[in-house]
Protein backbone atom coordinates (compact mmCIF):
# COMPACT_ATOMS: atom_id res chain seq x y z
CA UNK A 1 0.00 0.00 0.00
CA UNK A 2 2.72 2.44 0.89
CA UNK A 3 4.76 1.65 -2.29
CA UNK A 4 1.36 2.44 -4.09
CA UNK A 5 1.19 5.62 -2.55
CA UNK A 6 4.85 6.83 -3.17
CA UNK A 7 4.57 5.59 -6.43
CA UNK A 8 1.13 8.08 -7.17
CA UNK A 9 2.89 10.77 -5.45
CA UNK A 10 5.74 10.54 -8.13
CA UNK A 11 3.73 10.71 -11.07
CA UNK A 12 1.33 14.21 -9.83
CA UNK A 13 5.15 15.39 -9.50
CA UNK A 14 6.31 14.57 -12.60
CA UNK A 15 2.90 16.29 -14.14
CA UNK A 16 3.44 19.10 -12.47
CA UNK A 17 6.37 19.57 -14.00
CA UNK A 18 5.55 18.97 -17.35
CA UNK A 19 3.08 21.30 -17.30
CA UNK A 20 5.22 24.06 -15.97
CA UNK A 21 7.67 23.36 -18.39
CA UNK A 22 5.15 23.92 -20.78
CA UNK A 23 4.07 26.71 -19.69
CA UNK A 24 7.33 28.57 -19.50
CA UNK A 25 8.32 27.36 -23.24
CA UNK A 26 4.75 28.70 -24.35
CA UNK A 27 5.67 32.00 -22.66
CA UNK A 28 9.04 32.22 -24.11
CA UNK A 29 7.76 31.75 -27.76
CA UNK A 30 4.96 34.08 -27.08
CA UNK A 31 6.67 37.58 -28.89
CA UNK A 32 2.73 39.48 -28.74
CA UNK A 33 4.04 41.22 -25.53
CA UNK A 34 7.39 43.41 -25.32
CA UNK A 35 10.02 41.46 -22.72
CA UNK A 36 9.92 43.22 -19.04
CA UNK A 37 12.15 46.01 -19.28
CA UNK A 38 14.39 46.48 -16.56
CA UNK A 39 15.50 49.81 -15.55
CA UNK A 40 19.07 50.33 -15.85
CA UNK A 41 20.70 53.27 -13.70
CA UNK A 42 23.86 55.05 -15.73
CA UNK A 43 26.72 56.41 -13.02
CA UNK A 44 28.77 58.55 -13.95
CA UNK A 45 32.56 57.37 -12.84
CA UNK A 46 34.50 59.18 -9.76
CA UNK A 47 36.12 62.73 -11.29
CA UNK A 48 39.82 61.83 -10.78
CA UNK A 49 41.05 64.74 -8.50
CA UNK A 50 40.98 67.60 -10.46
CA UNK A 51 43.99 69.42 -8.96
CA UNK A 52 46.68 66.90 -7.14
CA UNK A 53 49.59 67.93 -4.15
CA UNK A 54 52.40 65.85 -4.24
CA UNK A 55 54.19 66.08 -0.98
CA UNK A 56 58.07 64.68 -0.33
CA UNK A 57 59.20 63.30 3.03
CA UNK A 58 62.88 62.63 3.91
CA UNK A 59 63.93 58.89 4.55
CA UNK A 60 64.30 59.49 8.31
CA UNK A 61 62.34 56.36 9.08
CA UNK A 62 61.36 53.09 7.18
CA UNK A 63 58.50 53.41 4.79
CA UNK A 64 55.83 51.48 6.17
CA UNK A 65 56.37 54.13 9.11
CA UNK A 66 56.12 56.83 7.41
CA UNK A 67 53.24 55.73 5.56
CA UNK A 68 51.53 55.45 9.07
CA UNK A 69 52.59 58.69 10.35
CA UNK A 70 52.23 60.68 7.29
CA UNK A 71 48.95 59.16 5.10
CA UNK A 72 46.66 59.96 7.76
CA UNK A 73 47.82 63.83 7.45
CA UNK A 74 47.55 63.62 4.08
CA UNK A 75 44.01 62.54 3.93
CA UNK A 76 43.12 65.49 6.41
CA UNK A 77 44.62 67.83 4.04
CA UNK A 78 42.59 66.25 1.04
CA UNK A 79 39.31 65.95 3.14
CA UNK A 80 39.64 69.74 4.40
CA UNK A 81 41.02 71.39 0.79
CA UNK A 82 39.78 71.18 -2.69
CA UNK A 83 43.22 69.19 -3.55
CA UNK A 84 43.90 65.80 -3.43
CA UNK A 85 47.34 65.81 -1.13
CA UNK A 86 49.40 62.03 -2.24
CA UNK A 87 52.77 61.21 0.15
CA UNK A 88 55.67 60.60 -2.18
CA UNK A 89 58.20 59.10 -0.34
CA UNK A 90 62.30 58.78 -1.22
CA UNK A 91 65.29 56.54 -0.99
CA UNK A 92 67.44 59.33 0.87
CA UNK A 93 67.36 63.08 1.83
CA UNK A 94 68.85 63.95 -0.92
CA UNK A 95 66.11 63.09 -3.14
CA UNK A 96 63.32 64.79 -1.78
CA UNK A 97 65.88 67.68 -2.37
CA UNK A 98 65.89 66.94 -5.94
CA UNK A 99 62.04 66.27 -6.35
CA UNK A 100 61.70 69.84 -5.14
CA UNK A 101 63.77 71.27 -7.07
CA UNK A 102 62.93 69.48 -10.42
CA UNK A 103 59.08 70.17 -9.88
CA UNK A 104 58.22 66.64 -8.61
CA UNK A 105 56.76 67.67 -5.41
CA UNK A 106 55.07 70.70 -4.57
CA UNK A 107 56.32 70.81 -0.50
CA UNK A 108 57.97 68.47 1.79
CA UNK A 109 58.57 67.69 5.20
CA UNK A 110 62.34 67.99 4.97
CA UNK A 111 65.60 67.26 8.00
CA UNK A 112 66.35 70.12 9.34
CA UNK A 113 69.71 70.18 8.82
CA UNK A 114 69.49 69.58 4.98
CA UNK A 115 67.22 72.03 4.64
CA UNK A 116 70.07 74.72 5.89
CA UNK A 117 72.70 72.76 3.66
CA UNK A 118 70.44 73.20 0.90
CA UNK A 119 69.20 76.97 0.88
CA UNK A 120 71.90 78.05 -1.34
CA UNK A 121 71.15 75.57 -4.39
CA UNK A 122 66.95 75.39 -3.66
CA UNK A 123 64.81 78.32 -3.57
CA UNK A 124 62.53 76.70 -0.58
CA UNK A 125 60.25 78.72 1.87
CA UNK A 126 59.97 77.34 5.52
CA UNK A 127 56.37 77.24 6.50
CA UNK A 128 55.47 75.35 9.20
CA UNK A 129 57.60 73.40 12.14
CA UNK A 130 56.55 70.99 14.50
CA UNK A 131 56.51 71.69 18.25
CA UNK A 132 57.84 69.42 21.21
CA UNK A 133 55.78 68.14 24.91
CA UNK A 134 56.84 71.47 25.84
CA UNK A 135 55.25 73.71 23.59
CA UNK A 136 58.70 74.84 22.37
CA UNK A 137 59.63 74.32 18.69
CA UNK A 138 62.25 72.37 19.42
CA UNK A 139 64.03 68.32 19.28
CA UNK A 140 66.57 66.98 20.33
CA UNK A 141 69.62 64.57 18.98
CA UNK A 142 70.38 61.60 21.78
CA UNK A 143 72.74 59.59 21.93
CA UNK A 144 71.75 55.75 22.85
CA UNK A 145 73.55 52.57 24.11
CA UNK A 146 72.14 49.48 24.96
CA UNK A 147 70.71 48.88 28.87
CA UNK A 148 73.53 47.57 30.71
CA UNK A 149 76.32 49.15 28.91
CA UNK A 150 79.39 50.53 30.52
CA UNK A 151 79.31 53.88 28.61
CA UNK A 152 77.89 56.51 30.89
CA UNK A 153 78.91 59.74 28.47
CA UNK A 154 80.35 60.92 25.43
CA UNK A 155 83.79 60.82 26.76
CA UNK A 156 83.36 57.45 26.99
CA UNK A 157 83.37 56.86 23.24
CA UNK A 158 86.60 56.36 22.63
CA UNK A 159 87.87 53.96 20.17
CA UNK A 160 84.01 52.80 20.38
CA UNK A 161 81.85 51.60 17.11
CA UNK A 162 79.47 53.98 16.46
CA UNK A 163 75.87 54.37 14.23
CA UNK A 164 74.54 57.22 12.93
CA UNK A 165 71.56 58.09 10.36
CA UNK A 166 72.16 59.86 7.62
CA UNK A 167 74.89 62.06 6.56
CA UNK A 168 72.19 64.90 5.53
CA UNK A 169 70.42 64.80 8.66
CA UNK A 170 71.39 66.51 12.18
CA UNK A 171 71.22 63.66 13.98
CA UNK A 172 74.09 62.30 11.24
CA UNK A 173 76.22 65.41 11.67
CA UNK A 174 75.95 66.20 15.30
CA UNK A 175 78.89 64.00 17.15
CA UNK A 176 81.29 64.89 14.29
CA UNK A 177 80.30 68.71 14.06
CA UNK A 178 82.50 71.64 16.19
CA UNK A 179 79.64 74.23 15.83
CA UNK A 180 77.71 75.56 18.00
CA UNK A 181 75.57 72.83 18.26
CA UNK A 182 77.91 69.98 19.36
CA UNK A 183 81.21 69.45 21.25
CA UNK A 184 81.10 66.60 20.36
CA UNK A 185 83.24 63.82 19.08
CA UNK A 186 85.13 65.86 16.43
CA UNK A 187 88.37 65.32 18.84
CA UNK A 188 87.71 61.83 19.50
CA UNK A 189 89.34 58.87 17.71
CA UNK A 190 86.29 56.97 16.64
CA UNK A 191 87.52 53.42 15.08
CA UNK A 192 83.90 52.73 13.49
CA UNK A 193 81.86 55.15 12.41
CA UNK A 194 78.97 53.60 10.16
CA UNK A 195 76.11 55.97 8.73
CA UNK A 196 73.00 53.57 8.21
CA UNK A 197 69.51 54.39 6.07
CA UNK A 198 66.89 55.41 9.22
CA UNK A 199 66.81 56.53 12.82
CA UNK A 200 64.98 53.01 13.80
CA UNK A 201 67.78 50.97 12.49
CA UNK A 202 70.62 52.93 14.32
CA UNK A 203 68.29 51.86 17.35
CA UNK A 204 68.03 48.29 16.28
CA UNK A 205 71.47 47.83 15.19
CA UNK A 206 72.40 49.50 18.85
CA UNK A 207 70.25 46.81 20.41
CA UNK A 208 71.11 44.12 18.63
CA UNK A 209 75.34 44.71 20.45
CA UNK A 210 76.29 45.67 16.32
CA UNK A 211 77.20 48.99 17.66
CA UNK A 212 78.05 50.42 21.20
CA UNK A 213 76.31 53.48 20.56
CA UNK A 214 73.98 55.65 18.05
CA UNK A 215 72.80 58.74 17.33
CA UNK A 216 69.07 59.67 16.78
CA UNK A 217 65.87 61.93 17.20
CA UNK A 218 64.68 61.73 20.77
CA UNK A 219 61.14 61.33 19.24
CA UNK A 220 62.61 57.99 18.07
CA UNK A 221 64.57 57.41 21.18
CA UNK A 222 61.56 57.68 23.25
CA UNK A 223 59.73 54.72 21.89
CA UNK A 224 62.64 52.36 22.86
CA UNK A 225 63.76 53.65 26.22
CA UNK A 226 63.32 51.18 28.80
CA UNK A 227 63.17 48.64 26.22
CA UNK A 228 66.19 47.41 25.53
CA UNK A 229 68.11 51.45 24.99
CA UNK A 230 69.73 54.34 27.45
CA UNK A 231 70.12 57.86 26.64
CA UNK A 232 73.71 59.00 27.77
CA UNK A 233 74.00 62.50 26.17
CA UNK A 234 71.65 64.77 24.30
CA UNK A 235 72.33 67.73 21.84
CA UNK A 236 71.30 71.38 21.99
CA UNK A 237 67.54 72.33 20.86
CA UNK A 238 67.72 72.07 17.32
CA UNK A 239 65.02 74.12 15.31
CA UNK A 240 61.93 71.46 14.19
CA UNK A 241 61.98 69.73 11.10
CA UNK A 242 60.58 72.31 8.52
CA UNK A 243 57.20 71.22 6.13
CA UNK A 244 58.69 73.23 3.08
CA UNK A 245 56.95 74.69 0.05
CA UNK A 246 59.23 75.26 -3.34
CA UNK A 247 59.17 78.74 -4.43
CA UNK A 248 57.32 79.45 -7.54
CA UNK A 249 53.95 79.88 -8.79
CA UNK A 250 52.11 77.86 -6.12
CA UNK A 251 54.16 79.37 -3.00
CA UNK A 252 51.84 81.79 -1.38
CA UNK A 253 48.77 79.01 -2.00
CA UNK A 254 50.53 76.37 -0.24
CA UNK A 255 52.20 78.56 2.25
CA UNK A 256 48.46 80.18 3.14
CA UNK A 257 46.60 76.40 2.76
CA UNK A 258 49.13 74.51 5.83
CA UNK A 259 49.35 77.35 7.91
CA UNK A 260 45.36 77.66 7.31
CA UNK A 261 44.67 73.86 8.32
CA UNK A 262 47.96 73.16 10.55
CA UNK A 263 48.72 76.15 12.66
CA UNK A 264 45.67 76.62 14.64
CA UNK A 265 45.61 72.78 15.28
CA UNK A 266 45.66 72.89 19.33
CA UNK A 267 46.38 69.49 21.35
CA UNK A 268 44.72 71.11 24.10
CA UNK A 269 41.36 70.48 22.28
CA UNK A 270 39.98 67.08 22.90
CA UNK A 271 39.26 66.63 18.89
CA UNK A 272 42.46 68.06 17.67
CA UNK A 273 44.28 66.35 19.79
CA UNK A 274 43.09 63.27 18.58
CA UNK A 275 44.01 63.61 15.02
CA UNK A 276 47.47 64.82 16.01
CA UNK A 277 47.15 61.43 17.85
CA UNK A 278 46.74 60.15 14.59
CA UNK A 279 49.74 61.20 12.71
CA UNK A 280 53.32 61.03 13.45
CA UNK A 281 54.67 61.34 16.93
CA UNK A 282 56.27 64.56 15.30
CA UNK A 283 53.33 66.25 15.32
CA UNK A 284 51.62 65.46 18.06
CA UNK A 285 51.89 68.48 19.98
CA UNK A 286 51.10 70.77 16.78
CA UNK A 287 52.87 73.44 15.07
CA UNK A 288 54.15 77.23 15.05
CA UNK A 289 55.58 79.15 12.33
CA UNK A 290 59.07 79.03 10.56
CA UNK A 291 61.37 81.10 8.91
CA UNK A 292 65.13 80.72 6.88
CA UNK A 293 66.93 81.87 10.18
CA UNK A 294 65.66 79.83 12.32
CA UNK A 295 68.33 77.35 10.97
CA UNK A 296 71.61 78.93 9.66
CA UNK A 297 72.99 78.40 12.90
CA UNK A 298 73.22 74.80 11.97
CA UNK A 299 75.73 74.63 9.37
CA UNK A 300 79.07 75.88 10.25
CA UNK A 301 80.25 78.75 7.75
């Protein structure tokens, strides 16, 4: 009885289906009604920026850092500006020199100590520089050793294998230099003196016993003190790294635009000081105005 049952129940099924299936073919060959339309919505594609900012950064620190310090500024400058601001970063200081000049970047955030070796061949304007914990507009070159070591000061250096960052930037010249700025090590006898790409890997290579001591930013310094890194000796204030505009047609708009949506940034404000938050420990504190003289004091005549 049961098999009877299932075996009814197949065939209604398998009428069912044959009549749908005529159905549907009798609809398809029917052609005395138009097919449904379906409405079809044109968009128009995304206006590539219509005027675009390129801005250089010195290779002070690896690039995936500076991507995370510096993007985030960028897309405040795009989202507050009728320009779309791209980061165009370089293999050494030296280039973002040469992007200015040639025309390849419209302003950078530039060392600086290259920025005073470089006044004389570059027509660059100082706009903006960054300020410090203290409100001053001011860092600071330290010099670093590895917890535990025996050095205690610079005059401890002797004969000692040393790291530095870059030749272009202060932090690269300090030790060796007899201005103003340094004592420092221009009467030692250094036996190994290395100059290496970025700040973090003088730090790393310090750590890791391939040097006995290093030169960096304190900025940089700070985020690996008590982790493995002492500070022994620290330079005079040195002016902040300048954002720079190249002079030319654009100047005065670029000058007016980052002193229009920088300078009045205030970390004393609960919102600004989260997006300083957001960008590189540089700027965390915000920014004041800069001028040439602020750093001629920095190369020796």
């Amino acid at each position: 009885m049961a098999k009877l049952r299932l075996t009814l129940y197949t065939a209604a099924v398998l009428l069912a289906l044959a009549w749908l299936s005529s159905m549907l073919h009798t609809r398809i060959l029917d052609i005395s009604s138009p097919y449904p339309s379906v409405a079809v919505t044109f968009t128009e594609p995304a206006a590539a920026p219509a005027d675009t900012i390129r801005i250089g950064v010195v290779s002070r620190f690896p690039s995936n850092v500076l991507y995370r310090g510096y993007q985030p500024l960028m897309d405040y400058l795009t989202g507050h500006s009728e320009f779309y601001f791209e980061l165009v970063t370089s293999r050494s200081y030296r280039s973002t020199v040469h992007q200015l000049a040639a025309g390849d970047v419209q302003a950078a955030f530039l060392g600086s100590y290259i920025f005073a070796d470089s006044r004389n061949s570059v027509d660059l304007i100082p706009v903006l520089k960054p300020l410090n914990e203290n409100g001053e507009p001011f860092f600071y070159s330290v010099v670093v050793v590895r917890e535990g070591s025996l050095y205690l000061s610079l005059e401890d250096l002797h004969y000692s294998r040393l790291a530095l960052p870059s030749e272009d930037s202060f932090s690269g010249n300090w030790l060796l230099s007899s201005s103003a700025n340094g004592p420092v090590l221009s009467d030692y006898t250094l036996a190994n003196i290395d100059f290496l790409q970025h700040h973090h890997t003088v730090i790393y290579e310090v750590m890791r016993g391939n040097y006995d001591a290093g030169a960096v930013k304190d900025r940089v310094a700070r985020e690996f003190e008590g982790r493995g890194i002492r500070i022994i000796a620290k330079s005079e204030p040195v002016p902040g790294s300048p954002l720079v505009v190249a002079a030319g047609q654009r100047q005065q708009e670029l000058s007016d635009l980052f002193t229009r949506l920088l300078l009045p940034l205030n970390p004393a404000n609960p919102e600004h000081k989260r997006l300083l938050n957001s960008w590189d420990p540089e700027f965390s504190f915000g920014f004041t105005t800069a001028a040439t003289e602020d750093y001629l004091h920095l190369i020796t005549p």
